[in-house]
N, C-alpha and C. Protein backbone atom coordinates (compact mmCIF):
# COMPACT_ATOMS: atom_id res chain seq x y z
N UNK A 1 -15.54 44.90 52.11
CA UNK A 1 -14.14 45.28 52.23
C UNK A 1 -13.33 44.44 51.25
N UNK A 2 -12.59 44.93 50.12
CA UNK A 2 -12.08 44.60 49.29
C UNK A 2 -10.43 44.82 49.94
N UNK A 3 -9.33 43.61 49.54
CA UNK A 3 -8.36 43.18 49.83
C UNK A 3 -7.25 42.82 48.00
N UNK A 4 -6.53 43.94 47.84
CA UNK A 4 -6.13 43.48 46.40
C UNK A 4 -4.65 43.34 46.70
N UNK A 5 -4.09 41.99 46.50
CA UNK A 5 -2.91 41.53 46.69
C UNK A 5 -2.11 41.29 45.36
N UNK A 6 -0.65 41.90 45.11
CA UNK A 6 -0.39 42.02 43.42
C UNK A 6 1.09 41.13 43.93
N UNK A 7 1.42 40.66 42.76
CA UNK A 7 2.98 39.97 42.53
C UNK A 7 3.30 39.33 43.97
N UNK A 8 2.82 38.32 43.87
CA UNK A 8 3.12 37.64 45.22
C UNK A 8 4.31 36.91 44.89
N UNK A 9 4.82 36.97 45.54
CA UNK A 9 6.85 35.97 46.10
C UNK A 9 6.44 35.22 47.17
N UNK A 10 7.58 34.41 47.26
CA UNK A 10 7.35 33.17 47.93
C UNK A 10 7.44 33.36 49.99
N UNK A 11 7.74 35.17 50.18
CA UNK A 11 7.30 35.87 51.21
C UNK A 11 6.67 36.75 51.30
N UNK A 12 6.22 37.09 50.16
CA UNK A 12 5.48 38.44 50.79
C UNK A 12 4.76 39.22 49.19
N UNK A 13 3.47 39.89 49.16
CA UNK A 13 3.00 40.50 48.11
C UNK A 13 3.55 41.68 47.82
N UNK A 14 3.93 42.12 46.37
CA UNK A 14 4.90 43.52 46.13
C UNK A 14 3.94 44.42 46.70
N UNK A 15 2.65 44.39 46.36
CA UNK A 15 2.01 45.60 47.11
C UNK A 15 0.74 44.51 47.13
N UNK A 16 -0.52 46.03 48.30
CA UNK A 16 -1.62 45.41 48.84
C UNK A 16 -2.22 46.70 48.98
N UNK A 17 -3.68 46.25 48.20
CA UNK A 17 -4.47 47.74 47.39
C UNK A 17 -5.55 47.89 48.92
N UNK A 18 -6.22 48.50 50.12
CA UNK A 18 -7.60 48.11 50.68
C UNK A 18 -7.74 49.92 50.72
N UNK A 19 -8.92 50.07 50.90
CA UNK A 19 -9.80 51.00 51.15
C UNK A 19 -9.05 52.16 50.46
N UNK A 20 -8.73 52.02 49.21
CA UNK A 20 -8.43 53.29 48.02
C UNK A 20 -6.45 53.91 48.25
N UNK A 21 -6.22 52.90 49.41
CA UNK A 21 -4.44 52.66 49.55
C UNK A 21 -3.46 51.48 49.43
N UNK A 22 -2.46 51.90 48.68
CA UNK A 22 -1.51 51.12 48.38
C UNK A 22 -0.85 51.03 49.42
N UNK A 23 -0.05 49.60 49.73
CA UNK A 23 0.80 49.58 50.21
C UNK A 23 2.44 48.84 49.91
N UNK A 24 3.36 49.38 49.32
CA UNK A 24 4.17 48.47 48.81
C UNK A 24 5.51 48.06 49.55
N UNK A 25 5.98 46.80 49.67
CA UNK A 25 6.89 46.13 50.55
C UNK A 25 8.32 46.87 49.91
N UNK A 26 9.08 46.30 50.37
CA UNK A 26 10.81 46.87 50.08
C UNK A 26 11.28 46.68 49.20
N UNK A 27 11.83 47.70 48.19
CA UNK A 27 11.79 47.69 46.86
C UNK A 27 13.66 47.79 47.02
N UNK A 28 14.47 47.32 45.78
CA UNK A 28 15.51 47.22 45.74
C UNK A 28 15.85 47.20 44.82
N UNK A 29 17.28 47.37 44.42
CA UNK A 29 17.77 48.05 43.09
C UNK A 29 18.24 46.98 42.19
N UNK A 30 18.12 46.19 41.14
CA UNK A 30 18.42 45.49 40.47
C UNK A 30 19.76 45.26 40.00
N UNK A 31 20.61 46.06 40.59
CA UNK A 31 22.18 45.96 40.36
C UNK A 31 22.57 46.42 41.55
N UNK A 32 23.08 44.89 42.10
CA UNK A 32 23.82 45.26 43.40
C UNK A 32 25.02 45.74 43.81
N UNK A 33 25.78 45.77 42.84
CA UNK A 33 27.03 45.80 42.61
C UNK A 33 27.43 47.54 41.85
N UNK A 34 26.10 48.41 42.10
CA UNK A 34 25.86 49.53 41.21
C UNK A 34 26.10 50.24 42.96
N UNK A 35 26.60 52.02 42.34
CA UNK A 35 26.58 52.67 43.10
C UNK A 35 25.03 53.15 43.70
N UNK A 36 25.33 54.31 44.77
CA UNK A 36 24.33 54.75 45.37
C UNK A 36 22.86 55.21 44.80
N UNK A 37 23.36 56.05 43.79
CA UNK A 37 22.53 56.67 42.56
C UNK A 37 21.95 56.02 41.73
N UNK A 38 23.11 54.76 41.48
CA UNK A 38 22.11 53.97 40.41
C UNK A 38 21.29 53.18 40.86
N UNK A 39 21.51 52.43 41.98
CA UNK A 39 20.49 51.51 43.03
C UNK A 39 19.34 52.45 43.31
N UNK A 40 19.73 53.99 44.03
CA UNK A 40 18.36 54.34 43.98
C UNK A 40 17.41 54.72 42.48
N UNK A 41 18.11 55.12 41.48
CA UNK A 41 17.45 55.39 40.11
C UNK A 41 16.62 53.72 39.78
N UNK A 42 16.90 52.61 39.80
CA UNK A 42 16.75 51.38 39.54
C UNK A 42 15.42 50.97 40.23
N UNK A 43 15.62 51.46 41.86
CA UNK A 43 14.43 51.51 42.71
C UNK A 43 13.02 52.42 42.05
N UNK A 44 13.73 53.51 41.93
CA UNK A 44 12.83 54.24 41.06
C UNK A 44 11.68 54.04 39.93
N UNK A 45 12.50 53.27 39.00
CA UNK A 45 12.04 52.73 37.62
C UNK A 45 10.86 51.44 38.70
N UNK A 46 11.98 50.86 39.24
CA UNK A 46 10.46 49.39 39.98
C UNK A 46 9.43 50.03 40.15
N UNK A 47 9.89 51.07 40.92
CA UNK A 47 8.51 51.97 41.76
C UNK A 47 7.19 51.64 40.95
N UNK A 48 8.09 53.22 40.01
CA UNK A 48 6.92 53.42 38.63
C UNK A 48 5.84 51.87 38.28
N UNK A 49 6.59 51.08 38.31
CA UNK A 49 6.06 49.57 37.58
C UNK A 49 5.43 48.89 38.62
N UNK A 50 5.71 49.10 40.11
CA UNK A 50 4.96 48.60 40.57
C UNK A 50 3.30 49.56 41.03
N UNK A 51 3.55 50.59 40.95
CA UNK A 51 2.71 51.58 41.20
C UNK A 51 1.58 51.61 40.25
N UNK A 52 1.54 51.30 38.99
CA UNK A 52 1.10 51.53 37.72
C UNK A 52 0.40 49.56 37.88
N UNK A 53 1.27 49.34 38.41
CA UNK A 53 0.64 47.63 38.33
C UNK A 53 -0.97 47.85 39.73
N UNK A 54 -0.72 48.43 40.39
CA UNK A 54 -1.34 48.39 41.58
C UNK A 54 -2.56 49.77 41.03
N UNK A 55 -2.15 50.44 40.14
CA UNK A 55 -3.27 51.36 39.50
C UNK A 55 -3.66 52.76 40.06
N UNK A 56 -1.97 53.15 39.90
CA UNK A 56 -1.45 54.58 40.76
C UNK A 56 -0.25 55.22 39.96
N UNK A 57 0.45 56.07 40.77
CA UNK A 57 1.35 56.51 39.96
C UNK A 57 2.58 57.36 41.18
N UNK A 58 3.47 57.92 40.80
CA UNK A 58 4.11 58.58 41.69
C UNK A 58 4.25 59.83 42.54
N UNK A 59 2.90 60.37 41.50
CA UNK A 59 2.42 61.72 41.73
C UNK A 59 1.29 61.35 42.92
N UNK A 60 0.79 60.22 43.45
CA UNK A 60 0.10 59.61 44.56
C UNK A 60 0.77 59.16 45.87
N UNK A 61 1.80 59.15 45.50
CA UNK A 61 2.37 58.69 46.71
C UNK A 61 2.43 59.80 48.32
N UNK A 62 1.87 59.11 48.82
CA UNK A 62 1.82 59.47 50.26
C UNK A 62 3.06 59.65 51.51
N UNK A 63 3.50 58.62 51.43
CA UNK A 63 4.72 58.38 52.36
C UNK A 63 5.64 57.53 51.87
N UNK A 64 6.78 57.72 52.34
CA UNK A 64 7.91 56.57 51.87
C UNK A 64 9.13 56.93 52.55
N UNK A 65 9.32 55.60 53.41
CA UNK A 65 10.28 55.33 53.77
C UNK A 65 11.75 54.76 53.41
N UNK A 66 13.12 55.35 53.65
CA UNK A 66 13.99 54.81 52.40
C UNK A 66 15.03 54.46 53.76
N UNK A 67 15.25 53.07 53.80
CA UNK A 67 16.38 52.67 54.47
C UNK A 67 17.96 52.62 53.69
N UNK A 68 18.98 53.38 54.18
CA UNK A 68 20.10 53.38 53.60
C UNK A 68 21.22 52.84 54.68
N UNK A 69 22.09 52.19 54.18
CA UNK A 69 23.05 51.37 54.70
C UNK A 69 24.29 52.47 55.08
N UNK A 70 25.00 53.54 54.39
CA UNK A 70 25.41 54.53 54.43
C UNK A 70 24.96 55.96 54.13
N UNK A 71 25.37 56.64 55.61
CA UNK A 71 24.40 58.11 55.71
C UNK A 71 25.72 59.22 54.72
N UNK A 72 26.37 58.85 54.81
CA UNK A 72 27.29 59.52 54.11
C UNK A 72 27.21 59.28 52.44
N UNK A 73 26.56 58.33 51.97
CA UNK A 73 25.55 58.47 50.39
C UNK A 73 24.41 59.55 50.05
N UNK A 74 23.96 60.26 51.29
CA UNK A 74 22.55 60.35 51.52
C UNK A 74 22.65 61.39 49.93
N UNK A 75 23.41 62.31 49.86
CA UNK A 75 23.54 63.43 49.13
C UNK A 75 23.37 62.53 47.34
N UNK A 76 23.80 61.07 47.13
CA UNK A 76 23.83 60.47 45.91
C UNK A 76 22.44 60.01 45.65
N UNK A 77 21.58 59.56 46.84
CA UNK A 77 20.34 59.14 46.66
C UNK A 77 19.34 60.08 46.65
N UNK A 78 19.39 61.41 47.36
CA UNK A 78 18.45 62.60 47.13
C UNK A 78 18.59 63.30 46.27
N UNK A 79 19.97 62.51 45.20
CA UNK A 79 19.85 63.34 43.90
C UNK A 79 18.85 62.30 43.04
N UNK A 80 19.06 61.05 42.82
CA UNK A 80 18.05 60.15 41.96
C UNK A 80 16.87 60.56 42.34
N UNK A 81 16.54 60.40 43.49
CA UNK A 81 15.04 61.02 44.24
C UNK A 81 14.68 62.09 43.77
N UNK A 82 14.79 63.09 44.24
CA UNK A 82 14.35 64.33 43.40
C UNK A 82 14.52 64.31 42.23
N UNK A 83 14.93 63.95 41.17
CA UNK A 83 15.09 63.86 39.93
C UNK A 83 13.93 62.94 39.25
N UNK A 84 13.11 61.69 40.52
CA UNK A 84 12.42 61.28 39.89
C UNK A 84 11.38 61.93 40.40
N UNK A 85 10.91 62.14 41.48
CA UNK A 85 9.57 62.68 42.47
C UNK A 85 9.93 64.34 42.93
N UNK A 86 9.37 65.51 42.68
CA UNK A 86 9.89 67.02 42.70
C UNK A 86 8.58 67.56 42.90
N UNK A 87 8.66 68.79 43.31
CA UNK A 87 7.57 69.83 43.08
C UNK A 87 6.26 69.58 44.13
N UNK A 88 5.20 69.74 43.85
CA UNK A 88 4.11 69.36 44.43
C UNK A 88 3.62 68.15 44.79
N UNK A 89 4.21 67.33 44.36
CA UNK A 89 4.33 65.59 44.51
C UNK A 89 5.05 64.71 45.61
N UNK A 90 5.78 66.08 46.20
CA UNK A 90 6.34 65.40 47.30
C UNK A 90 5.54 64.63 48.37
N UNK A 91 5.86 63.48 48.62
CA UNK A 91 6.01 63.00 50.32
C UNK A 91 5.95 63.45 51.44
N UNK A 92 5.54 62.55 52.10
CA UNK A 92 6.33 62.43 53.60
C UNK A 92 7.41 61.45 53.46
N UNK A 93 8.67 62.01 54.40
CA UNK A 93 9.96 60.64 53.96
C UNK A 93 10.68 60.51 54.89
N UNK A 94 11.05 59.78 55.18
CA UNK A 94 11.98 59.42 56.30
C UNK A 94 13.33 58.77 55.66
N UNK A 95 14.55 58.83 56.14
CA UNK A 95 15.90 58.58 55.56
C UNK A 95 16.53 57.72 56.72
N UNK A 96 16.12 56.38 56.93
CA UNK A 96 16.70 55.44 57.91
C UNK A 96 18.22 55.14 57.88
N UNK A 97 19.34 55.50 58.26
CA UNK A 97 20.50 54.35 58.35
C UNK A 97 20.49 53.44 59.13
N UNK A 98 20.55 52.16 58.31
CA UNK A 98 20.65 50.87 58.53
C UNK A 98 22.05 50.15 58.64
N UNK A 99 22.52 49.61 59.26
CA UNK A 99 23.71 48.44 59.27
C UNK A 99 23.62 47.73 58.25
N UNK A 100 22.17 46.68 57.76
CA UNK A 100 23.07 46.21 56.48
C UNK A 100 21.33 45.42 56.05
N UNK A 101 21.14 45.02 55.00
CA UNK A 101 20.34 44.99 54.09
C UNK A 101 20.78 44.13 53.19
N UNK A 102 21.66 43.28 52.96
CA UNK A 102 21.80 42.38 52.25
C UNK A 102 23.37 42.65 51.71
N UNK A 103 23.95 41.51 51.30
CA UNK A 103 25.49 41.67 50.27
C UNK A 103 25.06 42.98 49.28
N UNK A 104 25.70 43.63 49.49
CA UNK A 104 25.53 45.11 48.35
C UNK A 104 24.15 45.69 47.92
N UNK A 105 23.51 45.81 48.90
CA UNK A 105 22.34 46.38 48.80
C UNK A 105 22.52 47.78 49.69
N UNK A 106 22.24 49.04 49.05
CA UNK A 106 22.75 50.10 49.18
C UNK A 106 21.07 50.75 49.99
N UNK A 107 20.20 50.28 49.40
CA UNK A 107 19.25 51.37 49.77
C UNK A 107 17.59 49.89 49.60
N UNK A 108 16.83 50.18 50.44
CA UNK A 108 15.84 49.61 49.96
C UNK A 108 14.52 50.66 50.78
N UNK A 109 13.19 51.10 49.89
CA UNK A 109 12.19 51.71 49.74
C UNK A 109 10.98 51.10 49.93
N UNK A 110 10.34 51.63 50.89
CA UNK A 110 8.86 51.41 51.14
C UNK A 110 8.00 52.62 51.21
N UNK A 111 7.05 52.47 50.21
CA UNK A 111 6.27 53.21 49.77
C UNK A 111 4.58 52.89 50.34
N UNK A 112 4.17 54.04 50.68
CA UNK A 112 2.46 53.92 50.88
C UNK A 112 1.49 55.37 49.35
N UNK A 113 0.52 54.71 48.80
CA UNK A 113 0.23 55.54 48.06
C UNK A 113 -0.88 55.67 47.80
N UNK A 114 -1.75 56.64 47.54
CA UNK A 114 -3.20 56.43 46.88
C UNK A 114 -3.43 55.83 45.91
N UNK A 115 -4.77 55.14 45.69
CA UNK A 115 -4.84 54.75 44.45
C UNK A 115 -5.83 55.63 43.44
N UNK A 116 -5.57 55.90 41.96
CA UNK A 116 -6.67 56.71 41.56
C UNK A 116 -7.77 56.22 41.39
């Protein structure tokens, strides 16, 4: 049983590869101070990079969960979303509203995915 642990922080590994699945922790948008769209587009781009680090892609992804702080954004973030992930590639997804997630953190993503 193989255990593959990538980009470890001083809590927690960005993702964790076992038995041919990814699993990646809560991904967040690099501009906090950015609207709905761009926090989730930003999330997006990590994705890709962390997905590709872990030796997958987005067209693998299995499930993903997206916690949002305001449900009344939802319509700004399922536009970045679909724009990055469409068609036959879809998910399973769930759209959490959350109370709060940090000083200006709009949206944060957890992803489960195959690996190729």
């Amino acid at each position: 049983m193989t255990i593959t642990r990538n980009q470890k922080t001083p809590i927690m590994h960005r993702s964790v590869v076992h038995n041919g699945v990814a699993y990646f922790g809560g991904v967040v948008g690099a501009d906090l101070t950015a609207g709905m769209e761009a926090q989730t587009r930003s999330v997006t781009e990590r994705l890709d990079a962390l997905l590709a680090d872990a030796g997958t892609d987005r067209s693998k992804i299995l499930s993903a969960m997206l916690y949002i702080t305001d449900m009344s954004l939802k319509g700004e973030m399922n536009k970045a979303w679909t724009d990055w992930i469409a068609g036959d590639d879809l998910p399973t997804r769930a759209t959490i509203g959350v109370a709060d997630l940090g000083e200006g953190c709009l949206i944060e993503v957890v992803i489960t995915a195959a690996v190729n």
